[in-house]
Each structure stands twice: as C-alpha cells, then as structure tokens.
N, C-alpha and C. Protein backbone atom coordinates (compact mmCIF):
# COMPACT_ATOMS: atom_id res chain seq x y z
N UNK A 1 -32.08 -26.86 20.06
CA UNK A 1 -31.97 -27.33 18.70
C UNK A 1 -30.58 -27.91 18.41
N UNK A 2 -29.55 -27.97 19.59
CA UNK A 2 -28.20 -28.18 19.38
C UNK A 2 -28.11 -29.71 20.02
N UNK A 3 -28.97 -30.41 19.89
CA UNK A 3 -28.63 -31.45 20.76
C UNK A 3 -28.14 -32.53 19.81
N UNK A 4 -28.26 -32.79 18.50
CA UNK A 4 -27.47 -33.71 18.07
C UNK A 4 -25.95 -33.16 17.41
N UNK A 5 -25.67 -32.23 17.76
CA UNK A 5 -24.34 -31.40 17.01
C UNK A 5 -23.19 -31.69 17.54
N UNK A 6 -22.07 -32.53 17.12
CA UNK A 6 -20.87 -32.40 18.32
C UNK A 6 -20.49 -31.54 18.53
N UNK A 7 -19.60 -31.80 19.60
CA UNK A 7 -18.63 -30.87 20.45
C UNK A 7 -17.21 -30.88 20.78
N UNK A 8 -16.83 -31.30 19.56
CA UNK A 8 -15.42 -31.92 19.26
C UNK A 8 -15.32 -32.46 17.51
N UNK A 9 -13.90 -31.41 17.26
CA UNK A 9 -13.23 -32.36 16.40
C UNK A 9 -12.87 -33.49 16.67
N UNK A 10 -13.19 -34.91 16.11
CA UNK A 10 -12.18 -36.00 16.74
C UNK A 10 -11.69 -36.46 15.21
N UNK A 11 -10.64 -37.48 16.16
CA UNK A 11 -9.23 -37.56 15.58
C UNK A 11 -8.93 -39.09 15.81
N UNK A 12 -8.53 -40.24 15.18
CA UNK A 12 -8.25 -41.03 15.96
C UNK A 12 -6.75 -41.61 16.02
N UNK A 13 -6.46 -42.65 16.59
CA UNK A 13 -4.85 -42.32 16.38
C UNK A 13 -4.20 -43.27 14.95
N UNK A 14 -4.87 -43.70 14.75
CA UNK A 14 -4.85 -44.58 13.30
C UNK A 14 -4.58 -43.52 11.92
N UNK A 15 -5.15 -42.19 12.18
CA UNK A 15 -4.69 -41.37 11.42
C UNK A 15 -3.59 -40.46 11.31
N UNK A 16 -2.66 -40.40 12.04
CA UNK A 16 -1.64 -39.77 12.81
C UNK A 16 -0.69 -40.29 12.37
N UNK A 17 -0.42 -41.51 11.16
CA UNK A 17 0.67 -41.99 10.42
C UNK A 17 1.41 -41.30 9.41
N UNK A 18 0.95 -39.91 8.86
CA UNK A 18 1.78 -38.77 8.15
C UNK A 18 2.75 -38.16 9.61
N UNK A 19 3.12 -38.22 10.64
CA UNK A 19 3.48 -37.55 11.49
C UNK A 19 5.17 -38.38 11.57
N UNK A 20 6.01 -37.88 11.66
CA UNK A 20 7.01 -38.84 12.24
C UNK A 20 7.67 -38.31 13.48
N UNK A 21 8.36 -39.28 13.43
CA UNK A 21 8.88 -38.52 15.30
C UNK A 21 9.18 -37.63 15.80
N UNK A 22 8.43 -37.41 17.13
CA UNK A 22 8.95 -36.16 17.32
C UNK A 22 7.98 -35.10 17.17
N UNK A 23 7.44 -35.21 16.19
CA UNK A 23 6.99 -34.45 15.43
C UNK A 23 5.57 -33.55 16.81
N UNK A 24 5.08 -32.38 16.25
CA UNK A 24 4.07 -31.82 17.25
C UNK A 24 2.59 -32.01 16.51
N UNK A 25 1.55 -33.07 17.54
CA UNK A 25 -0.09 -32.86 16.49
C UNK A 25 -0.62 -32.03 16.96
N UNK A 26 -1.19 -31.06 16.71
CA UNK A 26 -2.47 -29.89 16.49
C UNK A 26 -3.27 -29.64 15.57
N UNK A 27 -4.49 -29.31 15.99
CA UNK A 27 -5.24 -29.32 15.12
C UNK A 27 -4.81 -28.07 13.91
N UNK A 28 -3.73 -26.82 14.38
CA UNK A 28 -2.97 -26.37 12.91
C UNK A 28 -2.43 -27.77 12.00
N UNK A 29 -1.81 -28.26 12.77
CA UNK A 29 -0.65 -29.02 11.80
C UNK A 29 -1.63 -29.85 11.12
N UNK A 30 -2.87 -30.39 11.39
CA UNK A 30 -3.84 -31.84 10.91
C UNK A 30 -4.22 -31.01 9.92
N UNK A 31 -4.62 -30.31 10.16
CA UNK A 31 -4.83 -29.09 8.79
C UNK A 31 -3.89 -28.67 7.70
N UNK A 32 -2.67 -28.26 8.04
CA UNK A 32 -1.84 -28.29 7.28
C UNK A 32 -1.59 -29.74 6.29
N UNK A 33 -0.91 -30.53 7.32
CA UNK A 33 -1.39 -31.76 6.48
C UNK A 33 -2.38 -32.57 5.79
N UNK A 34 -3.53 -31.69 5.71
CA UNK A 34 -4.39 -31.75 5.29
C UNK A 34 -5.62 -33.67 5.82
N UNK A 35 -5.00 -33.66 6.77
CA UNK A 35 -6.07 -34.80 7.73
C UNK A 35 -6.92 -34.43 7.83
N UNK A 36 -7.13 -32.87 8.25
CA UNK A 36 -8.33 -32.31 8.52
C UNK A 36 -8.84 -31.50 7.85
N UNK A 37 -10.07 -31.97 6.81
CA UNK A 37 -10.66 -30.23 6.32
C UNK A 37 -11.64 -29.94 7.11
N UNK A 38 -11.15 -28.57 8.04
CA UNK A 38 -12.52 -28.16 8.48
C UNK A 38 -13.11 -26.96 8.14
N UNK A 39 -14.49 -26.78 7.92
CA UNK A 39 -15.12 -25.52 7.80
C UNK A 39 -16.70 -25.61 8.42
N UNK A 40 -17.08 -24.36 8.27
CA UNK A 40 -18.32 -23.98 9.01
C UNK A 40 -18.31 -23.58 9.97
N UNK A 41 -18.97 -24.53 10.97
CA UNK A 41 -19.25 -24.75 12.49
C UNK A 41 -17.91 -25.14 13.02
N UNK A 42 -17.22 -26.41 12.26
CA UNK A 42 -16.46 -27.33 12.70
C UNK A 42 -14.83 -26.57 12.89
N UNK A 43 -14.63 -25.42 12.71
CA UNK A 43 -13.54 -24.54 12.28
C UNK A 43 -13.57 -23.88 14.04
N UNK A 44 -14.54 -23.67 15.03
CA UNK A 44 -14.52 -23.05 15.99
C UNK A 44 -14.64 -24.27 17.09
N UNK A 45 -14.57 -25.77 17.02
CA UNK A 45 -14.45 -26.75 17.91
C UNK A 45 -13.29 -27.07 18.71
N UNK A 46 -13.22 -27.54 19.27
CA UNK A 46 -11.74 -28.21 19.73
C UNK A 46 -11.82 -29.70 19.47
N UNK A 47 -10.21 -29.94 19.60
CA UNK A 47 -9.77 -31.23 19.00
C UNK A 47 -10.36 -32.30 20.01
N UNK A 48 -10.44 -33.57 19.97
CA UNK A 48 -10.40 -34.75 20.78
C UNK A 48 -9.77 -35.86 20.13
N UNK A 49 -8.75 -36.52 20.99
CA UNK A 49 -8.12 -37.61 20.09
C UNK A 49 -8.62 -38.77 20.68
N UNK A 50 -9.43 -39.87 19.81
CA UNK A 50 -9.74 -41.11 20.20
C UNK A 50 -8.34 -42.06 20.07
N UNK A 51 -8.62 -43.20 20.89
CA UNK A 51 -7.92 -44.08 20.54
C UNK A 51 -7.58 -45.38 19.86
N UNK A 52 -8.48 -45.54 18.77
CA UNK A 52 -8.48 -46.48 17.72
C UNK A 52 -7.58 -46.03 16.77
N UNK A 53 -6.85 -47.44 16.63
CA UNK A 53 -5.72 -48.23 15.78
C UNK A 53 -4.79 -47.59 16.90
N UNK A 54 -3.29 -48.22 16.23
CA UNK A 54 -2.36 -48.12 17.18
C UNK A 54 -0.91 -46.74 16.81
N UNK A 55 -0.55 -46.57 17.63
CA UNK A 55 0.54 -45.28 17.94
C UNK A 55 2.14 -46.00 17.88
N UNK A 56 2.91 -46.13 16.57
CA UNK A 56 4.47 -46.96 17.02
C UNK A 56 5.45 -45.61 17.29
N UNK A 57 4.98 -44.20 16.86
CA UNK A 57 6.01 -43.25 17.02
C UNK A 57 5.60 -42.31 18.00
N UNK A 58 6.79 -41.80 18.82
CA UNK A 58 6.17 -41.05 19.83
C UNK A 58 6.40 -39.69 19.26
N UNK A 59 4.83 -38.98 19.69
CA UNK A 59 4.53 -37.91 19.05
C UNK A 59 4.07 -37.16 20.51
N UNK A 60 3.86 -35.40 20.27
CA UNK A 60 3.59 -34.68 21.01
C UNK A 60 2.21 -34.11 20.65
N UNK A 61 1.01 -34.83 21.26
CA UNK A 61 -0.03 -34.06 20.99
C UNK A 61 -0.66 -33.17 21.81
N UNK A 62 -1.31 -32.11 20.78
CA UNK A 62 -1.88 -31.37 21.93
C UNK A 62 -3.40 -31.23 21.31
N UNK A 63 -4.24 -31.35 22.24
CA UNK A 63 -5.83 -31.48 22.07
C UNK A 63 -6.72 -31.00 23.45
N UNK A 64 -7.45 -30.51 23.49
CA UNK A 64 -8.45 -30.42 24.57
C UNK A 64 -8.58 -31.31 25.36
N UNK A 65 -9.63 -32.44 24.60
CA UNK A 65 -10.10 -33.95 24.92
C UNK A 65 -9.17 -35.01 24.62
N UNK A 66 -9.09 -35.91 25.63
CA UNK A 66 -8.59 -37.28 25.15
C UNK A 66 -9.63 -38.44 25.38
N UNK A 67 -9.44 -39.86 24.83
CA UNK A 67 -10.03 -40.94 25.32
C UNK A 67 -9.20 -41.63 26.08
N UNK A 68 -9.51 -42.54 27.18
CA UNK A 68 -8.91 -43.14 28.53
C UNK A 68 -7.60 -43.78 27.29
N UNK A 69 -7.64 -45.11 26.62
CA UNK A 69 -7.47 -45.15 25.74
C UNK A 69 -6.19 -44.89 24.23
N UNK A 70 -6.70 -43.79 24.55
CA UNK A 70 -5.50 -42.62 23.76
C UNK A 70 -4.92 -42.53 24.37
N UNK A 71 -5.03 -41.81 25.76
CA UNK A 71 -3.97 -41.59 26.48
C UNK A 71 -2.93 -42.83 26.66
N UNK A 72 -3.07 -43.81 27.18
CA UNK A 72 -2.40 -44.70 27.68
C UNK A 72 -1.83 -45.35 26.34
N UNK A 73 -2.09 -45.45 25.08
CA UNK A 73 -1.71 -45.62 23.65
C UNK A 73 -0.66 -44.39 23.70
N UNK A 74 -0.31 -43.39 23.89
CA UNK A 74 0.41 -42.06 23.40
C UNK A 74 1.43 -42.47 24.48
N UNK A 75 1.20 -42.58 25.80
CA UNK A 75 2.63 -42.41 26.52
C UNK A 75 3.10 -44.19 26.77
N UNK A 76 2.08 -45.08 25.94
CA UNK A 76 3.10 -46.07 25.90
C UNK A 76 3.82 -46.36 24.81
N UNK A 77 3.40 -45.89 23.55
CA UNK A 77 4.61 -44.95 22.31
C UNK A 77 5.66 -44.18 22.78
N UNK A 78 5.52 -43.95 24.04
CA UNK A 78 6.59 -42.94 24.40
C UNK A 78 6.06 -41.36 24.16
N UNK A 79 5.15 -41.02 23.57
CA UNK A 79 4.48 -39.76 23.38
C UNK A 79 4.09 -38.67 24.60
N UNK A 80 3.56 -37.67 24.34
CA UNK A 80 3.43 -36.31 25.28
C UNK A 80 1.83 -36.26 25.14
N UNK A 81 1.22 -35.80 25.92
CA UNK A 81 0.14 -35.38 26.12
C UNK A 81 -0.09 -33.81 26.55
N UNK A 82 -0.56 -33.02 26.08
CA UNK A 82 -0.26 -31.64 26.12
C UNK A 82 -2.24 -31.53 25.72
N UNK A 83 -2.74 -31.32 27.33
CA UNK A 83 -3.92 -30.36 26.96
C UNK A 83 -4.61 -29.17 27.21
N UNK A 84 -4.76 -29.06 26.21
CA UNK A 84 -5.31 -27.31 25.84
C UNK A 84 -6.51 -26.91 26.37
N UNK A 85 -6.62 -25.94 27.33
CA UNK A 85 -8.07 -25.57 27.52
C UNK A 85 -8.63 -24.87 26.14
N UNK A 86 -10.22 -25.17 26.84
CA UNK A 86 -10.97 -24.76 25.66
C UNK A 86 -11.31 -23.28 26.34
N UNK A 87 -11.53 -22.49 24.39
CA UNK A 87 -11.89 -21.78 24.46
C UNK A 87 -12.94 -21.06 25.89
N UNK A 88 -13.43 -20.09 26.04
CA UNK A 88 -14.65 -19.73 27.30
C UNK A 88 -14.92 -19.04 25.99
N UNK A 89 -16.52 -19.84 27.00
CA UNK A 89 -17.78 -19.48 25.60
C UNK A 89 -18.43 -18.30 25.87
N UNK A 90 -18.41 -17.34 24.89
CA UNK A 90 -19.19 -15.94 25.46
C UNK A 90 -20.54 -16.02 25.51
N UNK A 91 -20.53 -15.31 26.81
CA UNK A 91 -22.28 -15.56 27.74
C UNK A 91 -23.04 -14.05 27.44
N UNK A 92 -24.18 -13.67 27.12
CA UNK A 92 -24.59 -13.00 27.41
C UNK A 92 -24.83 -12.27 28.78
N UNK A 93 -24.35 -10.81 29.25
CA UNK A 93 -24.71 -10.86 30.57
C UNK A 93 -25.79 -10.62 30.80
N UNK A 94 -26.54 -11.17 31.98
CA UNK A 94 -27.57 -10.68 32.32
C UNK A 94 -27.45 -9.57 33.32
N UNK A 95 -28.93 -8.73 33.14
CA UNK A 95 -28.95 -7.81 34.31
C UNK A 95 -29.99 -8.30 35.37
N UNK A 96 -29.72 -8.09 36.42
CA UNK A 96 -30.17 -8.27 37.65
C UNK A 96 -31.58 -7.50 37.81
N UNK A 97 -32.54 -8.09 38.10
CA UNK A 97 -33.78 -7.79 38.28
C UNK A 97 -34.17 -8.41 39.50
N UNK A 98 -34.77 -7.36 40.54
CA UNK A 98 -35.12 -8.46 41.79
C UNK A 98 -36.80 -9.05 41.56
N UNK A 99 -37.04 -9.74 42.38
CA UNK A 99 -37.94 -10.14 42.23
C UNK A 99 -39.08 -9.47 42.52
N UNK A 100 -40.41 -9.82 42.31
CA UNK A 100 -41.73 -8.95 42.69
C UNK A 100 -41.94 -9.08 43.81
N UNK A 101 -41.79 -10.17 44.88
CA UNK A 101 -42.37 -10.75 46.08
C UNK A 101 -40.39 -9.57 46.93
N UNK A 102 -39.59 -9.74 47.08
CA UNK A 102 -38.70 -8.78 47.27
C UNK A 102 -38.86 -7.64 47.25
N UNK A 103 -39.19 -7.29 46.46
CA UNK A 103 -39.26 -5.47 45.84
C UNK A 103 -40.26 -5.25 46.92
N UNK A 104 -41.41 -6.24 47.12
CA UNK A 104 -42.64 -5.42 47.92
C UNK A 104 -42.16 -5.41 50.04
N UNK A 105 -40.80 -6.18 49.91
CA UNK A 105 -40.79 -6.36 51.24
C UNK A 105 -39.95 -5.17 51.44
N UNK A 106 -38.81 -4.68 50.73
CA UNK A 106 -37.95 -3.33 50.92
C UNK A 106 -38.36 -2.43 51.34
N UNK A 107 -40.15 -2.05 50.19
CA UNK A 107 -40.87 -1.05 50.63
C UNK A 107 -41.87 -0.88 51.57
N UNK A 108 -41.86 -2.23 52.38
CA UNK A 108 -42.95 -2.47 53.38
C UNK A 108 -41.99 -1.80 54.62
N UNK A 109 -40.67 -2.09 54.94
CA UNK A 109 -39.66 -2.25 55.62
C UNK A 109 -39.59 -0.79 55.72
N UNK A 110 -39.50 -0.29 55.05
CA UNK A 110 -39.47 1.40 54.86
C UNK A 110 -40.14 2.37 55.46
C-alpha cells in the first residue's frame, strides 16, 4: 500500500538562498529556518538535495541523498558534501521454523 509514498525529504538548491556562507544545511537548520515544515510521516524521512536552480555560496550540506547534479553544483560553489547514513529500519525478527519436507528427513535419519 506504500508504493506511491516518498522516501525522501527533498530539497532543491534554489531554496538554500536564506543560508550564507559558510553556513551548515540540515534538515534541523531547514526547519529552523523554517524552509521546511515537516510533520506526520514526513518528520521520520531523510533529506535529499536536488539540483535545480543554482548554488553562488559555498555551503556545507549534509543529507542522506544527493542528485548527480547537486553534487557537482555544491563543490563547484566551493561547497562540502557531508552524507548521512540513514536511519536502519526496524525489522521484525523472525523465528526460524524448518521446513516440513526437512523435519521428516532428521527423523528418518534417526
């Protein structure tokens, strides 16, 4: 049922003009500065920065995801690229059950 839901905040770099030099992007600070309101779902994603419009100040971002794009826009601003692993998604464990066709060979063996 999750198949049209993203999997990423994105970001693009056209919006990144409240930032001045130097300065560090995270998805705290986009928030703080209020670029980003997130809630719900969208509060437990990770960032991705696209690369539409252009980058004149070099900034230090840090994001999960980048686009080919972005990247090469950020460190030809002179910028940092800093990425963050994502979260690990908690798995249910399973328990180990052998199989029926198995189980009957152990006890044949026996």
């Amino acid at each position: 049922m999750s198949a049209g839901l993203p999997d990423y905040v994105t970001i693009n770099l056209s919006d990144l003009k409240k930032f001045v030099e130097g300065e560090e992007v995270s998805l705290e600070s986009l928030q703080e500065k209020r670029i980003l309101n997130l809630s719900g779902r969208s509060t437990k994603l990770p960032l991705k920065v696209l690369g539409m419009g252009e980058l004149k100040t070099p900034l230090t971002i840090k994001a999960t995801a980048f686009s080919q794009s972005a990247k090469e826009k950020i460190t030809g601003a002179g910028g940092k690229i800093i990425e963050v692993p994502q979260k690990a998604k908690w798995l249910r464990v399973r328990t180990w059950q052998p199989e029926a066709g198995a189980e009957a060979e152990t006890v044949a063996a026996e």
